[in-house]
Protein backbone atom coordinates (compact mmCIF):
# COMPACT_ATOMS: atom_id res chain seq x y z
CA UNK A 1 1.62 -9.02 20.93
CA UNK A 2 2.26 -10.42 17.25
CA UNK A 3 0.82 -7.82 15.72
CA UNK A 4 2.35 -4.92 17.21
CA UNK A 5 5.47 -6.29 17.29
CA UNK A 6 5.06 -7.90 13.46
CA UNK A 7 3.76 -4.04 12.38
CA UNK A 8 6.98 -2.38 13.77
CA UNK A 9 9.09 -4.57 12.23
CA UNK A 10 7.68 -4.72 8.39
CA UNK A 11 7.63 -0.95 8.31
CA UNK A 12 11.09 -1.08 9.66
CA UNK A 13 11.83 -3.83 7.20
CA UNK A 14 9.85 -2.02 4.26
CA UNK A 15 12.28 0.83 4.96
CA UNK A 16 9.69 3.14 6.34
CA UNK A 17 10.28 5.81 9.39
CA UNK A 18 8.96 5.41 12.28
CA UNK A 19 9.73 7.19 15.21
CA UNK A 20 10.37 4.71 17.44
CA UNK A 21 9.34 0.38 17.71
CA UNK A 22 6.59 -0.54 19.42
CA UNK A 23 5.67 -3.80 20.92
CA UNK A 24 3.21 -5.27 23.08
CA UNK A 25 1.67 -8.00 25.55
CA UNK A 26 -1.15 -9.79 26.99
CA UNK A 27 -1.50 -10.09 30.62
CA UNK A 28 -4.28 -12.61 31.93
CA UNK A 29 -4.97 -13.12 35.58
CA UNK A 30 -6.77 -16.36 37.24
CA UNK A 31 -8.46 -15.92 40.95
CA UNK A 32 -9.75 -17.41 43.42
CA UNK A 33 -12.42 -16.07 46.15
CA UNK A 34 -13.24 -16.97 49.22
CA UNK A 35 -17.51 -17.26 50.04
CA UNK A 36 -16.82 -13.65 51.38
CA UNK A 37 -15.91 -12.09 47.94
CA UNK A 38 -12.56 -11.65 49.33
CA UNK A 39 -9.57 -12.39 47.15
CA UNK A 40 -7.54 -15.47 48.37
CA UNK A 41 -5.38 -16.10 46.01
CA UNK A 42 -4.14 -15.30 42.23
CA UNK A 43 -2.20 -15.96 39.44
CA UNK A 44 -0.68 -13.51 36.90
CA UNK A 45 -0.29 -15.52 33.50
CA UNK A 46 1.70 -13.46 30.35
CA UNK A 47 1.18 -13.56 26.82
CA UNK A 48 -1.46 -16.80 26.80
CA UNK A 49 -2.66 -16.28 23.31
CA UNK A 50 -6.17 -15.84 24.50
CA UNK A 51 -7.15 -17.89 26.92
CA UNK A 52 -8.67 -15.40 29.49
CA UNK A 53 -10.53 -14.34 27.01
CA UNK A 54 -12.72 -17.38 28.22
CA UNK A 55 -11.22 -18.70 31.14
CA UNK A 56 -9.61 -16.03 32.99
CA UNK A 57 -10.79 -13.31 34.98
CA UNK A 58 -8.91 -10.35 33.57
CA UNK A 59 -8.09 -9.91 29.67
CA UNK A 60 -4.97 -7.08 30.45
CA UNK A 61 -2.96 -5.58 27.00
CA UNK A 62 -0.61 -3.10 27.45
CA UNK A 63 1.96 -1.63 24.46
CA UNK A 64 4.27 1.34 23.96
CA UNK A 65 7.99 1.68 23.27
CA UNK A 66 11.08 2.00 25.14
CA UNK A 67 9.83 5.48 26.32
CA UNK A 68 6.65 3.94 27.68
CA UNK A 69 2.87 3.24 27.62
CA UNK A 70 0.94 4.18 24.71
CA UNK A 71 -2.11 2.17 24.74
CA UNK A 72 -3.90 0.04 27.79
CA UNK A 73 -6.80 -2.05 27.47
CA UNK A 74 -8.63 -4.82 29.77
CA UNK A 75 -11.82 -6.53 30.39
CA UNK A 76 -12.15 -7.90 33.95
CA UNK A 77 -15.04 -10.58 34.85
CA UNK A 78 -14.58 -10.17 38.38
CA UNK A 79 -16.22 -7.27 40.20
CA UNK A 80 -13.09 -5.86 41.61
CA UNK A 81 -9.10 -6.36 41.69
CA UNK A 82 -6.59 -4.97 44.67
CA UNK A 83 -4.79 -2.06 43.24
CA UNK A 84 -1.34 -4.51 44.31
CA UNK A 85 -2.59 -7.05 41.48
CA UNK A 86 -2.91 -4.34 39.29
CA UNK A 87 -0.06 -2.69 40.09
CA UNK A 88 1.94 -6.31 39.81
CA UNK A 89 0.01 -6.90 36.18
CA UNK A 90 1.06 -3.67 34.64
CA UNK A 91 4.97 -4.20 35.72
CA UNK A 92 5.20 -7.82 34.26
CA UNK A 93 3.24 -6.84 31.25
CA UNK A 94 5.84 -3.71 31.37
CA UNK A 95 8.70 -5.97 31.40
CA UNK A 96 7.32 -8.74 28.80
CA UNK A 97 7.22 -5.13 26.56
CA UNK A 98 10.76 -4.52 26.93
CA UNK A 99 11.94 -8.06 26.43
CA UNK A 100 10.12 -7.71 23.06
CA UNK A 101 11.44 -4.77 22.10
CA UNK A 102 14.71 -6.28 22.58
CA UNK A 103 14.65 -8.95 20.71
CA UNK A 104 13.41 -6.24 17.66
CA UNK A 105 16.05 -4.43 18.13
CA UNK A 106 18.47 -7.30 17.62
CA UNK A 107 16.75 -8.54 14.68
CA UNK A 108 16.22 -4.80 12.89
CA UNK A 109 17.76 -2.19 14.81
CA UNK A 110 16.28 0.73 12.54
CA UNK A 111 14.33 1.26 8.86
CA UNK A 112 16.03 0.01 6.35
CA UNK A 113 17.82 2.90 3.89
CA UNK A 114 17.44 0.67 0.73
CA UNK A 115 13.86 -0.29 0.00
CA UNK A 116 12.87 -3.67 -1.43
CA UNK A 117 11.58 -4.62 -5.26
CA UNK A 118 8.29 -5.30 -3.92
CA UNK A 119 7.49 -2.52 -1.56
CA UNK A 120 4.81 -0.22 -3.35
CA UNK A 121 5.84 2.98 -4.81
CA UNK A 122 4.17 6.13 -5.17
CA UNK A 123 5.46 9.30 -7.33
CA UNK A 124 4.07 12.34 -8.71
CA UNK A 125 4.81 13.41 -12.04
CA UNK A 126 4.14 17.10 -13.24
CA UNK A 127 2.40 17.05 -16.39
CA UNK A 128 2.01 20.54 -18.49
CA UNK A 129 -1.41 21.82 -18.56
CA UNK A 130 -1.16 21.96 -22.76
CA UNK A 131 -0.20 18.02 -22.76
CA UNK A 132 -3.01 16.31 -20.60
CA UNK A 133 -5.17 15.54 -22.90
CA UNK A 134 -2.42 14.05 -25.09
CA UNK A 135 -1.82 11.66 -22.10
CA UNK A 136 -5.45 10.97 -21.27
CA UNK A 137 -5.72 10.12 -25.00
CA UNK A 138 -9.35 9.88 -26.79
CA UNK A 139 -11.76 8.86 -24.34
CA UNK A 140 -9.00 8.14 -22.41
CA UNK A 141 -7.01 5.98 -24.25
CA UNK A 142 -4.12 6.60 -23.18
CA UNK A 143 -4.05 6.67 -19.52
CA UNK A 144 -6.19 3.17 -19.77
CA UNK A 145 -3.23 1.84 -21.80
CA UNK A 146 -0.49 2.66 -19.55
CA UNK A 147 -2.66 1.09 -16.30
CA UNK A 148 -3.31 -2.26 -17.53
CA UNK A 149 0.26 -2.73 -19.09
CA UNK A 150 1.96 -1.90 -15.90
CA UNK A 151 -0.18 -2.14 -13.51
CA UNK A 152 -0.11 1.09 -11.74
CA UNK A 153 -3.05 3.69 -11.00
CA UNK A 154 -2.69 6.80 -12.07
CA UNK A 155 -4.56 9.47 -10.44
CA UNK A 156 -4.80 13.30 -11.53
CA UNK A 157 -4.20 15.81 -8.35
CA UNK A 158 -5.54 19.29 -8.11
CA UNK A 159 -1.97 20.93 -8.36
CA UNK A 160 -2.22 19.44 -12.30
CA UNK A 161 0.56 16.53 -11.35
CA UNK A 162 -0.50 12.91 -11.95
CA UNK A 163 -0.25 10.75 -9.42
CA UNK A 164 1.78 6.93 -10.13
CA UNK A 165 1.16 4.33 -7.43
CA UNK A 166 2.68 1.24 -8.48
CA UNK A 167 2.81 -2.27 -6.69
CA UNK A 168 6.54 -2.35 -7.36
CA UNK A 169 9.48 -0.22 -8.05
CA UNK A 170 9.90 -2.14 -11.60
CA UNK A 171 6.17 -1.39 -12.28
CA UNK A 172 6.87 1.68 -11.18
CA UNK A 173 9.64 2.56 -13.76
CA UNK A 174 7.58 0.96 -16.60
CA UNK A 175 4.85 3.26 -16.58
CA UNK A 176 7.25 6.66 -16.39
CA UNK A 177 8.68 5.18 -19.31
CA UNK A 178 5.42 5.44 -20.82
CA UNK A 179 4.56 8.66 -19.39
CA UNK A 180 7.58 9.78 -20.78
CA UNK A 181 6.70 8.56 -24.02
CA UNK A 182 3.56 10.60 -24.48
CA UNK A 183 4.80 13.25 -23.01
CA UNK A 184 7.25 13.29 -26.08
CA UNK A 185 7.66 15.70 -28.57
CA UNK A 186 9.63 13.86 -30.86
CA UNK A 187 7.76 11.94 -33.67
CA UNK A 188 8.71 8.80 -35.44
CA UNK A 189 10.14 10.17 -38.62
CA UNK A 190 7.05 9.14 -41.62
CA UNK A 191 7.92 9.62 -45.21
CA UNK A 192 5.96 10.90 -47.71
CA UNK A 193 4.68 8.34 -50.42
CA UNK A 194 5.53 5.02 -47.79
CA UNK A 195 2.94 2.34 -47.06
CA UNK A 196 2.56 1.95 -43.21
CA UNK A 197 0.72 -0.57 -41.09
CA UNK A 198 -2.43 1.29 -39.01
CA UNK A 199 -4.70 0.15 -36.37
CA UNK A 200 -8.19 1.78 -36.45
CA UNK A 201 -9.10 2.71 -33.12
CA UNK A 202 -12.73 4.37 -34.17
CA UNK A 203 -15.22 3.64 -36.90
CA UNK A 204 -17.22 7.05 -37.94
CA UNK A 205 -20.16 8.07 -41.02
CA UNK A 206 -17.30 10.24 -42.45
CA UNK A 207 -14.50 7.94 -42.13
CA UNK A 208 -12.11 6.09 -39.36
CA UNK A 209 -10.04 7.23 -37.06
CA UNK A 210 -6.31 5.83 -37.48
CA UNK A 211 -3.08 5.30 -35.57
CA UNK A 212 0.38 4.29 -36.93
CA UNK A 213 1.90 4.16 -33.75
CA UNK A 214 1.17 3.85 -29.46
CA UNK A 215 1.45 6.83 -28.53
CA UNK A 216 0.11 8.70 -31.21
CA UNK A 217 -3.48 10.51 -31.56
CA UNK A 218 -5.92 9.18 -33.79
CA UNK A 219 -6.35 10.77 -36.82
CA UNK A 220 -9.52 10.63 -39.36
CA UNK A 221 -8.57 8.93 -42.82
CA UNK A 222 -11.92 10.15 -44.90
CA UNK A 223 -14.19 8.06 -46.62
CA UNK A 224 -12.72 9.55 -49.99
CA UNK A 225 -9.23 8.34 -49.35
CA UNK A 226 -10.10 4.65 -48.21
CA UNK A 227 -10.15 2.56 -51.43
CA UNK A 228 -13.31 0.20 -51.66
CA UNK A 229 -11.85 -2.12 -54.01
CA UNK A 230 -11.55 -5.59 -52.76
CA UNK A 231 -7.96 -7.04 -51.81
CA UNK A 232 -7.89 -9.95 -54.65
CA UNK A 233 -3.75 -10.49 -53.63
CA UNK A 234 -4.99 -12.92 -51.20
């Protein structure tokens, strides 16, 4: 019963649609026989939290929602049961269903409409064919960046769009704004003649491969500009 009922009501409570609650309950049933194999007398026993599983004779689930039965299930150790006990095991597990249901309904009556900071998010961003790679990055740079700063995993679609799925909202917005980013046009603003700070991001025979900012693309600084001199400031 706790996990229907505790499945309905985090999707509900994750603000996801469902079409309607569902809920459900465990019947068990304990007999007795006479030496003629003929039933004598019986007890129906509701939501016992497993016990027939051992110690009963029948092991009875039933679920659905207010419109009815969508799933039955039942093990019975006993080789047969009167159509009246079955009959009288599907109406209390029927009305243990309902009284569930009820009490879900007072506690969440439908899916939320706002959805919580921690509920998982998944968008799709359309990327233009021309700027992929300068997303992906060298080797994938880029893209590798952007998963282990936020946190998300981004996954390309066959339409071209690139799939977010983030484990929060606030993840979530982090790594759009770093989409966003690369998906720039604009530039920082470099002037000619200035000393800037680099990281190199590739060591090759001809030269390196620089970058003066994130989301920039490396560029090769030659072996005939680098200056071999030693740095004796320090």
């Amino acid at each position: 019963m706790a996990t229907v009922c505790g499945g309905s009501l985090a999707l509900m409570d994750a603000g996801v649609t469902i079409s309607s609650p569902a809920a459900g309950v465990a019947v068990g049933l304990v007999t007795r026989y006479d030496e003629n194999n003929t039933l004598q007398d019986y007890k129906i026993l509701t939501d016992i939290l497993g016990i027939e599983d051992y110690m009963g004779d029948m092991d009875f689930k039933l679920a659905g929602t207010s419109k009815g039965i969508t799933a039955l299930q039942a093990d019975v150790k006993v080789p047969g049961i009167p159509l009246k006990v079955v009959m009288e095991a599907i109406q209390r597990a029927t009305d243990g269903k309902a009284t569930i249901l009820t009490i879900m309904r007072d506690t969440i009556a439908q899916p939320r409409e706002q959805k919580k900071e921690t509920m998982p998010s998944l968008e799709k961003i359309d990327v233009p064919a021309h700027k992929r790679s300068r997303v992906m990055g060298p080797g994938g740079m880029h893209i590798r960046r952007v998963q282990s700063e936020t946190g998300v995993q981004l996954t390309w679609q066959e339409d071209g769009t690139l799939s977010v799925f983030a484990p929060n909202q606030s993840a979530l917005e982090e790594a759009k704004e770093a989409l966003t980013e690369l998906l720039s046009d604009q530039a920082p603003a470099l002037e000619f003649g200035s000393i800037y700070t680099s990281t190199i991001v590739e060591l090759r025979p001809q030269g390196v491969m620089v970058t003066l900012y994130d989301d920039m693309s490396p560029v090769l600084l030659h072996n005939s500009q680098l200056d071999t001199k030693k740095d004796l400031s320090s």
